[in-house]
N, C-alpha and C. Protein backbone atom coordinates (compact mmCIF):
# COMPACT_ATOMS: atom_id res chain seq x y z
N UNK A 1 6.90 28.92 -38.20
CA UNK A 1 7.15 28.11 -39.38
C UNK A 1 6.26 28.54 -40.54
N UNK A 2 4.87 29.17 -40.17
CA UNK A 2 3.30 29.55 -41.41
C UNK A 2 5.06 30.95 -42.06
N UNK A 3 4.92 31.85 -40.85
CA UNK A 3 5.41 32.37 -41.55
C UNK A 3 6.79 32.74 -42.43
N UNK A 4 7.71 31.44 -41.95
CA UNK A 4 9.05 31.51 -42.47
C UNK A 4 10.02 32.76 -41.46
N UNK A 5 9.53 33.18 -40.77
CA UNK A 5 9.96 34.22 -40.04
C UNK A 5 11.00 33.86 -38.79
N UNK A 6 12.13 33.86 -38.67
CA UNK A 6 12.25 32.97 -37.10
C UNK A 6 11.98 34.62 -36.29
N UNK A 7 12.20 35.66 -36.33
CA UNK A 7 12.18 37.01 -35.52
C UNK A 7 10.60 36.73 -34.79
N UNK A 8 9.84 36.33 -35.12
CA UNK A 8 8.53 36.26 -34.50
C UNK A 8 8.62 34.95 -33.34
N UNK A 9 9.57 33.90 -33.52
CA UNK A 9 9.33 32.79 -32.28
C UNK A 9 9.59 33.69 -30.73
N UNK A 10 10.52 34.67 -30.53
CA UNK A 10 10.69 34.70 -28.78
C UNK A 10 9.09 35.71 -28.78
N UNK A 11 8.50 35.98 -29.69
CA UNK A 11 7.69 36.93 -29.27
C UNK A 11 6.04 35.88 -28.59
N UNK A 12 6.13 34.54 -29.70
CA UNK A 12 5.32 33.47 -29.65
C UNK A 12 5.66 32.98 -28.33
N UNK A 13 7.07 32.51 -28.11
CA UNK A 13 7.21 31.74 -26.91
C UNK A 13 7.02 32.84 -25.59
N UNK A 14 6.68 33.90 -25.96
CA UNK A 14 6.66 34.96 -24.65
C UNK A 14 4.91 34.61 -24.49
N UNK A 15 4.30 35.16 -25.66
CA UNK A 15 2.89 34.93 -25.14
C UNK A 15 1.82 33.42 -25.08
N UNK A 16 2.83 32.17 -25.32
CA UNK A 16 2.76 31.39 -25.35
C UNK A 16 2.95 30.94 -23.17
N UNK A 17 3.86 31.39 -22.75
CA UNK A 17 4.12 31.69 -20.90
C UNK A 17 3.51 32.03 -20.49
N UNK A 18 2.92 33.80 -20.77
CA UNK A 18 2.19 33.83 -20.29
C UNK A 18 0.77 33.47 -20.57
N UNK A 19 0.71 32.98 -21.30
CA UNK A 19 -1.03 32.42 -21.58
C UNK A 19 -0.69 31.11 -20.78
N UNK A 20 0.02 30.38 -20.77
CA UNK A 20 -0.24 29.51 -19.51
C UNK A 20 -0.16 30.17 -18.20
N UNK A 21 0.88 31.26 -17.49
CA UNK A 21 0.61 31.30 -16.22
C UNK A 21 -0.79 31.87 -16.01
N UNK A 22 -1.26 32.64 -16.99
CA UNK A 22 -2.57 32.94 -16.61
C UNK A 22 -3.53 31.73 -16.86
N UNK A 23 -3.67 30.76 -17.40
CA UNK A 23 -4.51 29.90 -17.52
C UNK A 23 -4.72 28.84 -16.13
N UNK A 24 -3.45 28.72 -15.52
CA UNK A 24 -3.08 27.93 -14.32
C UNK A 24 -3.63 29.15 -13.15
N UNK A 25 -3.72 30.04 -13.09
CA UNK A 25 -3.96 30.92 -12.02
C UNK A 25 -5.63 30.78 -12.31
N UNK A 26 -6.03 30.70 -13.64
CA UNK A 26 -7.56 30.94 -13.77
C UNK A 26 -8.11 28.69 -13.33
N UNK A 27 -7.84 28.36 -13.60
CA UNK A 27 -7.70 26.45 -13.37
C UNK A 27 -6.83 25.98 -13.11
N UNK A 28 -5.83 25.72 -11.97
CA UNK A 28 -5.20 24.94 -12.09
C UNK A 28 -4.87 23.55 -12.57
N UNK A 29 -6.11 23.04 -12.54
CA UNK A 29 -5.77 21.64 -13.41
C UNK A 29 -6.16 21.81 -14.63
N UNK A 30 -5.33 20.69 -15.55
CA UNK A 30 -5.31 20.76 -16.82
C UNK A 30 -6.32 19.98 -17.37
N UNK A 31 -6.55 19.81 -18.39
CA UNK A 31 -7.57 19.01 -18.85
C UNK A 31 -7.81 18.00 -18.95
N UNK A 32 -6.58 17.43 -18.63
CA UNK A 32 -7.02 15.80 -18.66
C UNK A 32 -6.74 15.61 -16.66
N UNK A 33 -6.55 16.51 -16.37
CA UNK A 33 -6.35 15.75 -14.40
C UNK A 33 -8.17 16.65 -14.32
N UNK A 34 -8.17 17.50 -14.93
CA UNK A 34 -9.94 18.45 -14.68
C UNK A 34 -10.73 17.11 -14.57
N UNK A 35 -11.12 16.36 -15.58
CA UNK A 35 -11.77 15.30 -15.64
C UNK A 35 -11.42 13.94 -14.85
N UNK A 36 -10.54 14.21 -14.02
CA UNK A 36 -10.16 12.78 -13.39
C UNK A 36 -11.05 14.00 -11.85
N UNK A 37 -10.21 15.00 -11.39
CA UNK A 37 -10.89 15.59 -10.46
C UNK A 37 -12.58 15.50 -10.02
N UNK A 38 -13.18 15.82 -11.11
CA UNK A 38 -14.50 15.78 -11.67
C UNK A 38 -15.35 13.71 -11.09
N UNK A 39 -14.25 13.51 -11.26
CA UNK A 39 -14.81 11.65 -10.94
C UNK A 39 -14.75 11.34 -9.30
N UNK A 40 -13.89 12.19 -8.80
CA UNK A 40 -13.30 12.07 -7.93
C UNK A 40 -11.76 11.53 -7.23
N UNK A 41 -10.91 11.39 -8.21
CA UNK A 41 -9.56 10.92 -8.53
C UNK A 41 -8.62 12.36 -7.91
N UNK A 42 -7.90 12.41 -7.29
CA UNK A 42 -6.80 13.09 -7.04
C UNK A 42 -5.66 12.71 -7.47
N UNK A 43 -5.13 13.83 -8.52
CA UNK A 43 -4.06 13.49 -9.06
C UNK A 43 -3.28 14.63 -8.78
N UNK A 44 -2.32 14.81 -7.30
CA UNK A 44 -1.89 16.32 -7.06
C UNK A 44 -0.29 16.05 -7.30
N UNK A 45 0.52 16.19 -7.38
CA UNK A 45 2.07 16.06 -7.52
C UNK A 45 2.67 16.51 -5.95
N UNK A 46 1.97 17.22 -4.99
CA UNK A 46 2.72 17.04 -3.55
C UNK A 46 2.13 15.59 -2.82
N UNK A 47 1.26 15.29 -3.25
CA UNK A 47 0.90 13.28 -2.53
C UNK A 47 1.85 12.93 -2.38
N UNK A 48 3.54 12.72 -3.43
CA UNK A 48 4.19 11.70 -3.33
C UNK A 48 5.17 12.32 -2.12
N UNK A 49 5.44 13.38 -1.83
CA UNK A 49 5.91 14.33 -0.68
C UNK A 49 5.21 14.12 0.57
N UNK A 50 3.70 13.87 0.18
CA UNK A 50 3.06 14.02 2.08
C UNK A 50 3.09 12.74 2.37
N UNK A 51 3.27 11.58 1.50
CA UNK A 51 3.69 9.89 1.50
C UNK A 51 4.75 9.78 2.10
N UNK A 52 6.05 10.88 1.63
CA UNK A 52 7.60 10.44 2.04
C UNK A 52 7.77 11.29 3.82
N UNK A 53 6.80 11.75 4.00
CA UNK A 53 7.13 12.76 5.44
C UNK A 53 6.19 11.41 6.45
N UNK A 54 5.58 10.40 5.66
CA UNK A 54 4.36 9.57 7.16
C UNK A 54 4.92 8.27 7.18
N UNK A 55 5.60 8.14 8.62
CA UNK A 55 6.33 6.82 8.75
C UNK A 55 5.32 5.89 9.77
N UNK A 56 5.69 4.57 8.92
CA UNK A 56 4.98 3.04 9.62
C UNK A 56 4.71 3.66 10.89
N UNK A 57 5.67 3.62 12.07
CA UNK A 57 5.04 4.21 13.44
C UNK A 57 3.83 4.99 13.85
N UNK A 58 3.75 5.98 12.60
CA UNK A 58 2.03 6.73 12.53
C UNK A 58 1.22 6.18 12.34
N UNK A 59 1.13 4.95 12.02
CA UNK A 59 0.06 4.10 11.79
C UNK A 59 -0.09 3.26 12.76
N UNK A 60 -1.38 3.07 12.85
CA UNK A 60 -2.17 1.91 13.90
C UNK A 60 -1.74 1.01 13.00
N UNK A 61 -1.33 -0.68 14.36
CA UNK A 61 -0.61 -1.27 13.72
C UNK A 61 -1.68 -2.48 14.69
N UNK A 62 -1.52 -3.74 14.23
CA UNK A 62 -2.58 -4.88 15.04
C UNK A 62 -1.62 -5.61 15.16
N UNK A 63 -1.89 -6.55 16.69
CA UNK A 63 -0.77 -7.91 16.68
C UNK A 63 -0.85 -9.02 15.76
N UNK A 64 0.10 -9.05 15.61
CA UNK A 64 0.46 -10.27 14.44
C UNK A 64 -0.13 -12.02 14.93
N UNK A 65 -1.18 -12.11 13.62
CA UNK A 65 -1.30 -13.96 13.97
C UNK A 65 -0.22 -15.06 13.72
N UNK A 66 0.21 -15.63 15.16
CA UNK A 66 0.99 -16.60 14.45
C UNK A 66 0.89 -17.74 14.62
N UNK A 67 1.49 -18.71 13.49
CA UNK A 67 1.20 -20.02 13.20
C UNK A 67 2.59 -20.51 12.75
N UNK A 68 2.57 -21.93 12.64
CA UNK A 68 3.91 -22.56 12.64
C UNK A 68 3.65 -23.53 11.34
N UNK A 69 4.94 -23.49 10.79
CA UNK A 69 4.59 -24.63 9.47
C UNK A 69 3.65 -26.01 9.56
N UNK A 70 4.12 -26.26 10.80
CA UNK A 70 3.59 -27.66 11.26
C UNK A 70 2.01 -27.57 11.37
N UNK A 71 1.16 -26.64 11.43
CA UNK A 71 0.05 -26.37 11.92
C UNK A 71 -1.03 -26.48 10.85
N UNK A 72 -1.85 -27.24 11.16
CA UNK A 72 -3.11 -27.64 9.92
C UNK A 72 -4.07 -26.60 9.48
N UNK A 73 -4.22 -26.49 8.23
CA UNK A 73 -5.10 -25.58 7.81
C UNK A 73 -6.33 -25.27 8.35
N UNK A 74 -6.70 -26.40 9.01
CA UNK A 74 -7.67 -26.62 9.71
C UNK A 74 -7.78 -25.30 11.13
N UNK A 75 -6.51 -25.24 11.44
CA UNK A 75 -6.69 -24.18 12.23
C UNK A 75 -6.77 -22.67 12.18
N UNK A 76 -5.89 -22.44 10.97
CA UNK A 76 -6.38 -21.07 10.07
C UNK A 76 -7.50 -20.68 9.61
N UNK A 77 -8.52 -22.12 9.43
CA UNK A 77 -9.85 -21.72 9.13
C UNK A 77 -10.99 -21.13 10.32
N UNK A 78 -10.09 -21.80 11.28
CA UNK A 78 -10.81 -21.80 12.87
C UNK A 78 -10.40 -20.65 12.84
N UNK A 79 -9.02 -20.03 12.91
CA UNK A 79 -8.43 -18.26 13.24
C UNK A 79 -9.35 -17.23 12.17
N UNK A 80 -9.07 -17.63 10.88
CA UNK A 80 -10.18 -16.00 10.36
C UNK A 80 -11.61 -16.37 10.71
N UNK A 81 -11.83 -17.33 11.35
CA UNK A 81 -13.68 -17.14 11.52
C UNK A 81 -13.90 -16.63 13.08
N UNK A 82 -12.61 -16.62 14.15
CA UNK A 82 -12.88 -16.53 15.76
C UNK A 82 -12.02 -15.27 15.54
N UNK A 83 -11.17 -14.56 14.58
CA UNK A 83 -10.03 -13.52 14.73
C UNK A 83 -10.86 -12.67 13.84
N UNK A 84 -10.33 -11.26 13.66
CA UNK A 84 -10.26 -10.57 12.56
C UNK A 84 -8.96 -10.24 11.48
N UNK A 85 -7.97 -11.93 11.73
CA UNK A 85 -6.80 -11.51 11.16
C UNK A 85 -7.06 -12.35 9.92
N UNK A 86 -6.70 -12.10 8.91
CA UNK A 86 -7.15 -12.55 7.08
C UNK A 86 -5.66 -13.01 6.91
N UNK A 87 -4.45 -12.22 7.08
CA UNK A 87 -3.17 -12.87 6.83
C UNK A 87 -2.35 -13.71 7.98
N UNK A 88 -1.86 -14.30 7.52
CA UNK A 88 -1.48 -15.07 9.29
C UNK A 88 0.16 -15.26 8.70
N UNK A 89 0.84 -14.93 9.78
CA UNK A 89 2.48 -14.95 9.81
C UNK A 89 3.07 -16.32 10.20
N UNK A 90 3.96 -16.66 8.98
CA UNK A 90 4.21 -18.21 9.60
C UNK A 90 5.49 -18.50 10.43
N UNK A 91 6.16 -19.00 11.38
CA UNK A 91 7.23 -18.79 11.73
C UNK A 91 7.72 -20.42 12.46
N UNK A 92 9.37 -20.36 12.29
CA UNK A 92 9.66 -21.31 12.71
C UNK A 92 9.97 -21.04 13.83
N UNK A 93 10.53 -23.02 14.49
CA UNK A 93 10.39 -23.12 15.73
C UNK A 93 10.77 -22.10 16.87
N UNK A 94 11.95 -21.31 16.11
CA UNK A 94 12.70 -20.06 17.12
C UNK A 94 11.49 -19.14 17.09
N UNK A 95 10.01 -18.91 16.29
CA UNK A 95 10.21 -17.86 16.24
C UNK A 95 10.61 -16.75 15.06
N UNK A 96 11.37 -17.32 14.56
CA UNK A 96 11.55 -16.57 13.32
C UNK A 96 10.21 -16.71 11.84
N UNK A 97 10.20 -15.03 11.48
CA UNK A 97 9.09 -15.52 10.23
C UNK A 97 9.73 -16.13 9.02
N UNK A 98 9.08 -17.32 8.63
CA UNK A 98 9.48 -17.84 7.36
C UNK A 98 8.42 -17.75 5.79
N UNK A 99 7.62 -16.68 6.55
CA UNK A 99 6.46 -16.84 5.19
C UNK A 99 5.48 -16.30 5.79
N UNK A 100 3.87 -16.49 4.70
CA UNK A 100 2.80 -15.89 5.81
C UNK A 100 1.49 -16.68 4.66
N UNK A 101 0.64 -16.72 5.41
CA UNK A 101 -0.41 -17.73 4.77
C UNK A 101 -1.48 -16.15 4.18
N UNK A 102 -1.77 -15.83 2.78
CA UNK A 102 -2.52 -14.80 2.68
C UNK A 102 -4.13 -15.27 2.39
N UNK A 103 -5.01 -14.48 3.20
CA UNK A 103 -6.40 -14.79 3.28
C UNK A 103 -6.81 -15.27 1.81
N UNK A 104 -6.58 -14.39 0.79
CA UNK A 104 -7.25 -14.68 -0.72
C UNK A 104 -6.97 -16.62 -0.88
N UNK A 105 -5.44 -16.81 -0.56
CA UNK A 105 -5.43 -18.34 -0.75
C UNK A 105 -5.60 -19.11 0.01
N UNK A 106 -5.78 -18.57 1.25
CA UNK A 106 -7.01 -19.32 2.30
C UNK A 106 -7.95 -19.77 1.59
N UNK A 107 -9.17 -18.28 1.24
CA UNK A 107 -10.44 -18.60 1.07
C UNK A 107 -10.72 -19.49 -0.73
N UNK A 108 -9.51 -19.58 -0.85
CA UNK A 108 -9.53 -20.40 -3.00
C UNK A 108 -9.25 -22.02 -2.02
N UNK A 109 -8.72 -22.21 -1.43
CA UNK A 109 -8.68 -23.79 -0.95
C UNK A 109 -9.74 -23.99 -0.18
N UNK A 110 -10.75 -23.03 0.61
CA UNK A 110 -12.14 -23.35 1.09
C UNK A 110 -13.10 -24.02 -0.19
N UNK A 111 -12.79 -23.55 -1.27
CA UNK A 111 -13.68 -23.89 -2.14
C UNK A 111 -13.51 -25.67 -2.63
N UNK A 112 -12.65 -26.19 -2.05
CA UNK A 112 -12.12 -27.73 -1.94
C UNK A 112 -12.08 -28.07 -0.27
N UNK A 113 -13.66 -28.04 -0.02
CA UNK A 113 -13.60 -28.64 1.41
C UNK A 113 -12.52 -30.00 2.11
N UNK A 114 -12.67 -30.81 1.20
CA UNK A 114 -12.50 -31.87 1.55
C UNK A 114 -11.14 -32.16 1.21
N UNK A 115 -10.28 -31.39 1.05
CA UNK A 115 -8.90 -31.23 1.17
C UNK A 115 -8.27 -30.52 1.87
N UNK A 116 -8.99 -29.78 2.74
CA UNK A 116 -8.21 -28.98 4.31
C UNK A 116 -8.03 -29.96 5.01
N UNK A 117 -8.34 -30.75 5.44
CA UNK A 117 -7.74 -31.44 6.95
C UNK A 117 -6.56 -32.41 5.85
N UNK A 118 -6.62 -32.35 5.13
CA UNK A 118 -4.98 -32.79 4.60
C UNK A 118 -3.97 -31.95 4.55
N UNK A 119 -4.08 -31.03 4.41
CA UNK A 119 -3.30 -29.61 4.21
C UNK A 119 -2.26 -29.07 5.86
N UNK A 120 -1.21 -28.76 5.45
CA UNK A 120 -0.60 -27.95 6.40
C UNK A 120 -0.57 -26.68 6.17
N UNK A 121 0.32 -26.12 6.92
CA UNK A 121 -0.05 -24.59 6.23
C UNK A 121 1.74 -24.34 6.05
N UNK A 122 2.47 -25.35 5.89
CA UNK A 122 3.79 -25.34 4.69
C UNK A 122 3.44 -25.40 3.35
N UNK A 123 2.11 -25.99 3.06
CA UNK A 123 1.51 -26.17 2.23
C UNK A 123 0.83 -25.55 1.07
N UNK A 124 0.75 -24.33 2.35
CA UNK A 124 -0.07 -23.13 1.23
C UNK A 124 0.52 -21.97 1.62
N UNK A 125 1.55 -22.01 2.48
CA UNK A 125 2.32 -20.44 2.55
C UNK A 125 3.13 -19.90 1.49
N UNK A 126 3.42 -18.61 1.68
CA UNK A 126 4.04 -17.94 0.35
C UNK A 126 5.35 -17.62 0.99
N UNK A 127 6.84 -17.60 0.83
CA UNK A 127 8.05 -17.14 1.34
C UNK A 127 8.64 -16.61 0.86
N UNK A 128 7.83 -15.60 -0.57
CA UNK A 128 8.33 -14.37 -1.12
C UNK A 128 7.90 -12.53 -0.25
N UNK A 129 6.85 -12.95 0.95
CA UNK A 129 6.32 -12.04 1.21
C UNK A 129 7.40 -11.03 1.87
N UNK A 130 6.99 -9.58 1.96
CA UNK A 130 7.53 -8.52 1.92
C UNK A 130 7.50 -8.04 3.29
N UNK A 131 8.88 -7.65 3.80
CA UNK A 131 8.41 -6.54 5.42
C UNK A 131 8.26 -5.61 5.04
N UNK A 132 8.20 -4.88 6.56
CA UNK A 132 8.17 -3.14 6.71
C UNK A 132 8.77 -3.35 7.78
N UNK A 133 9.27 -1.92 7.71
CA UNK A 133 10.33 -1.38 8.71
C UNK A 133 9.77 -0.21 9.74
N UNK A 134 9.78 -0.16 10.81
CA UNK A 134 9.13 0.95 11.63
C UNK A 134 9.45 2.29 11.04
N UNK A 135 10.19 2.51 10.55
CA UNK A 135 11.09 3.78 9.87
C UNK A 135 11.09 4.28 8.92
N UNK A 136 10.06 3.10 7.68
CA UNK A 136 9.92 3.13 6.40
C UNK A 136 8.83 4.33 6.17
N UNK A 137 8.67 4.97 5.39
CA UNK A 137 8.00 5.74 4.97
C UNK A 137 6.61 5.33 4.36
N UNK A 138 5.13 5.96 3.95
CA UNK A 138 4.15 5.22 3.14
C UNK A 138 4.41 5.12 1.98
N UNK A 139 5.50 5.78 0.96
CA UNK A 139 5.74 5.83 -0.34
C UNK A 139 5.93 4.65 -0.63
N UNK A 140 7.20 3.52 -0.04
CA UNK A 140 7.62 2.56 0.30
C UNK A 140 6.62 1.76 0.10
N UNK A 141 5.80 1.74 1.94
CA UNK A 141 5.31 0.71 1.77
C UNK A 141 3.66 0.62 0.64
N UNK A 142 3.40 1.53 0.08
CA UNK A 142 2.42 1.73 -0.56
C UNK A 142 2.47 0.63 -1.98
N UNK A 143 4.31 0.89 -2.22
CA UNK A 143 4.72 0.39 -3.56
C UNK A 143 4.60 -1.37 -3.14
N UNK A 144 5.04 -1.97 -1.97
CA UNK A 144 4.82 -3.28 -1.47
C UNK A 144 3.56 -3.99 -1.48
N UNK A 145 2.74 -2.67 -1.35
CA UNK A 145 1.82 -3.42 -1.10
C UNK A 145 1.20 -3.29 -2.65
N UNK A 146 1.34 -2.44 -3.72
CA UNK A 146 1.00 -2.20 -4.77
C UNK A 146 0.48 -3.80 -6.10
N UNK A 147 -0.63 -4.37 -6.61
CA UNK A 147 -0.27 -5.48 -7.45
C UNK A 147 -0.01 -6.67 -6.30
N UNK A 148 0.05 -6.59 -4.97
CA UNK A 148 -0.35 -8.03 -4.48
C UNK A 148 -1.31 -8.12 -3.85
N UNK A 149 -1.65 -9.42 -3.35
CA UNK A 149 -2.90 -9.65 -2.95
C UNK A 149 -3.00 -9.66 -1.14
N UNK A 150 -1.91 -9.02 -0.45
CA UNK A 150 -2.07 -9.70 0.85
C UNK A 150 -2.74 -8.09 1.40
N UNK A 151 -3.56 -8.60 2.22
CA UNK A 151 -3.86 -6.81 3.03
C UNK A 151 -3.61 -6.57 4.32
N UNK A 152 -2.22 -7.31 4.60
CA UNK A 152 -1.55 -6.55 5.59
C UNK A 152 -0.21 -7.44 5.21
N UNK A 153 0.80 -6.45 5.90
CA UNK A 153 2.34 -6.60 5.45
C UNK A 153 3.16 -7.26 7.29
N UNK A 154 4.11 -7.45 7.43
CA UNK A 154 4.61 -7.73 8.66
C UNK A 154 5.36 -6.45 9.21
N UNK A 155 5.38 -6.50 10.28
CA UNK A 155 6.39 -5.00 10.71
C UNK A 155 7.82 -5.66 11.52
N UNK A 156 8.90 -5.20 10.88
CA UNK A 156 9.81 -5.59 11.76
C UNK A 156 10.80 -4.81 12.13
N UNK A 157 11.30 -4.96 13.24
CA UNK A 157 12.55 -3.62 14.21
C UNK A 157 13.81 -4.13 13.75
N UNK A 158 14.29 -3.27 12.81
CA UNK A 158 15.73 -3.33 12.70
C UNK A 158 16.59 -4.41 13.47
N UNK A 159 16.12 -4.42 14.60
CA UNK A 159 16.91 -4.83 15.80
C UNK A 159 16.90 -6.21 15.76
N UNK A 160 16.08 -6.50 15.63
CA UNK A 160 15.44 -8.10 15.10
C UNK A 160 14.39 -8.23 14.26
N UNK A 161 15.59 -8.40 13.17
CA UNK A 161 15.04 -8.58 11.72
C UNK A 161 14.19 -10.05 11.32
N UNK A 162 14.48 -11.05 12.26
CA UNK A 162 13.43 -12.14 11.72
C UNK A 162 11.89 -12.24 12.69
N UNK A 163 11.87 -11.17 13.45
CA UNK A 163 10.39 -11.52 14.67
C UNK A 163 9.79 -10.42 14.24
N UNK A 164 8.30 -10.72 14.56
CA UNK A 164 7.50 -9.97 14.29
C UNK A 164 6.48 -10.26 15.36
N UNK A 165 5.99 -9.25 15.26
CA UNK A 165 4.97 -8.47 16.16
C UNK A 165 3.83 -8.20 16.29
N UNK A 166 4.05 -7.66 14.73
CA UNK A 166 3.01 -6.75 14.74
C UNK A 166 2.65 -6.42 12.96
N UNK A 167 1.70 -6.08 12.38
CA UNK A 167 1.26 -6.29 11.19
C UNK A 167 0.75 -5.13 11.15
N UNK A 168 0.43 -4.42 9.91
CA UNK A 168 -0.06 -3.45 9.33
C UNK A 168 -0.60 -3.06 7.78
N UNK A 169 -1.71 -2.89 7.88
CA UNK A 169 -3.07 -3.38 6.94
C UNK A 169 -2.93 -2.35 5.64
N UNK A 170 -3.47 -2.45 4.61
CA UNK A 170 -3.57 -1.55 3.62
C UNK A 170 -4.68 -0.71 4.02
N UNK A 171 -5.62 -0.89 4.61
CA UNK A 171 -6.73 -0.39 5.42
C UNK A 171 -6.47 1.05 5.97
N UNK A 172 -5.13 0.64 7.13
CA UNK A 172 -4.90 1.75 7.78
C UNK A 172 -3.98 2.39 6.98
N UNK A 173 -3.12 2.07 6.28
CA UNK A 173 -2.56 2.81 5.33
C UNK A 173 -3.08 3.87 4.74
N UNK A 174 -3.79 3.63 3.79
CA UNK A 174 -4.89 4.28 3.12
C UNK A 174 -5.82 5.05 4.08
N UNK A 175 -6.15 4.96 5.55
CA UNK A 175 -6.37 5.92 6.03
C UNK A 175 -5.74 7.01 6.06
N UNK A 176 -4.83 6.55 6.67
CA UNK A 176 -3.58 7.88 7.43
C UNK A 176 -3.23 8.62 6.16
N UNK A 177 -3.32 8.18 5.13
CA UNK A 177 -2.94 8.82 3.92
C UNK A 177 -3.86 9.92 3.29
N UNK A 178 -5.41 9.33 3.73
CA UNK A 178 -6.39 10.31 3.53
C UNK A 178 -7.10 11.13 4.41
N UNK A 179 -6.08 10.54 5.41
CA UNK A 179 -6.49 12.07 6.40
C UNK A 179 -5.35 12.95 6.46
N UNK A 180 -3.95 12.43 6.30
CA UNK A 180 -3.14 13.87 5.87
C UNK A 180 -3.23 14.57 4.46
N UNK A 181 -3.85 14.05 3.48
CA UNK A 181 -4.80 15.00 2.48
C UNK A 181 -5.48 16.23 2.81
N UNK A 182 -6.29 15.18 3.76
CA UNK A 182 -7.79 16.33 3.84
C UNK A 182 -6.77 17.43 5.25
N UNK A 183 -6.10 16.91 5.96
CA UNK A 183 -5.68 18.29 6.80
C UNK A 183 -4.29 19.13 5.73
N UNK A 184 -3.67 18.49 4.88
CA UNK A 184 -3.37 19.44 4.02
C UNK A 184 -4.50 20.36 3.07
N UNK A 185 -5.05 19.69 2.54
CA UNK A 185 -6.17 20.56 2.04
C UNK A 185 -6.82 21.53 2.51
N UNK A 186 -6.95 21.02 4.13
CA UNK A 186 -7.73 22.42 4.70
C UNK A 186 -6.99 23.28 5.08
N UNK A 187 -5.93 22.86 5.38
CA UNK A 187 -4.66 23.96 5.67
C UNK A 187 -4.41 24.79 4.56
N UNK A 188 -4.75 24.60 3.25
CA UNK A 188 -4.20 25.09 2.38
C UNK A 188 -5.01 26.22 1.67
């Protein structure tokens, strides 16, 4: 455009290519992922690929706490202090899950002692919460668990879609995720 010339652009856009492939061969990251690298942030574009190849089943999974609508808060307080389970699965009389009580709004109604033994735990369950599927991928469940507050999700078998079992944590998630990193990385 300086020079009014268009005969000079394929010559610009030629050494304009290769000054990037050589710049990417000399750094691959660019300047603004350089400085996230530098913090310790991984920002690689095959993550969302080694996410879609690791299914729920690869993950260590813990048995599911369960509790029934009818059941007093009082006893959920007794379960995360004798358990190591923070979310508890609520289910009706069959058996089936109808919700799940999440630790964060457990421990916000501890701060009102004297209103747990009034409380059920129909009371304070949530019945928007989210499954997983044995089959589901981590991309999936990464996005589920993404912006809420519960730190573990329910797992359920196709086969029987309202029982559960078995639960699986953002914990182990986020493991399995950073150890097929680091063995891609070293593989690489």
């Amino acid at each position: 455009e300086m020079t009014r010339d268009y005969q000079v652009v394929v010559p610009i856009m030629l050494a304009a290519v290769i000054a990037l492939a050589v710049s990417r061969r000399v750094e691959p990251a660019s300047i603004y992922t350089l400085k996230l690298l530098r913090r310790g942030v991984r920002a690689v574009s095959g993550d969302l690929r080694l996410l879609q190849q690791i299914s729920v089943r690869e993950i260590p999974r813990k048995k599911a706490t369960l509790v029934t609508r009818h059941d007093p808060v009082d006893k959920l307080v007794h379960l995360m202090r004798t358990t190591t389970a923070s979310d508890f699965v609520v289910v009706d009389d069959d058996g089936c899950m109808i919700g799940m009580v999440i630790g964060d709004d457990l421990r916000t109604i501890l701060l009102e002692q004297e209103a747990v033994p009034l409380l059920l735990v129909s009371d304070v369950m949530r019945d928007d919460v989210q499954t997983v599927e044995l089959d589901e991928t981590l991309d999936t469940v990464l996005e589920k668990f993404a912006g809420q507050p519960w730190q573990g999700l329910p797992v359920i078998d196709p086969a029987e879609p309202d029982v559960v079992h078995e639960m699986i944590s953002r914990v182990a998630v986020m493991n399995r995720y950073h150890q097929s990193v680091a063995r891609s990385t070293a593989s690489a």
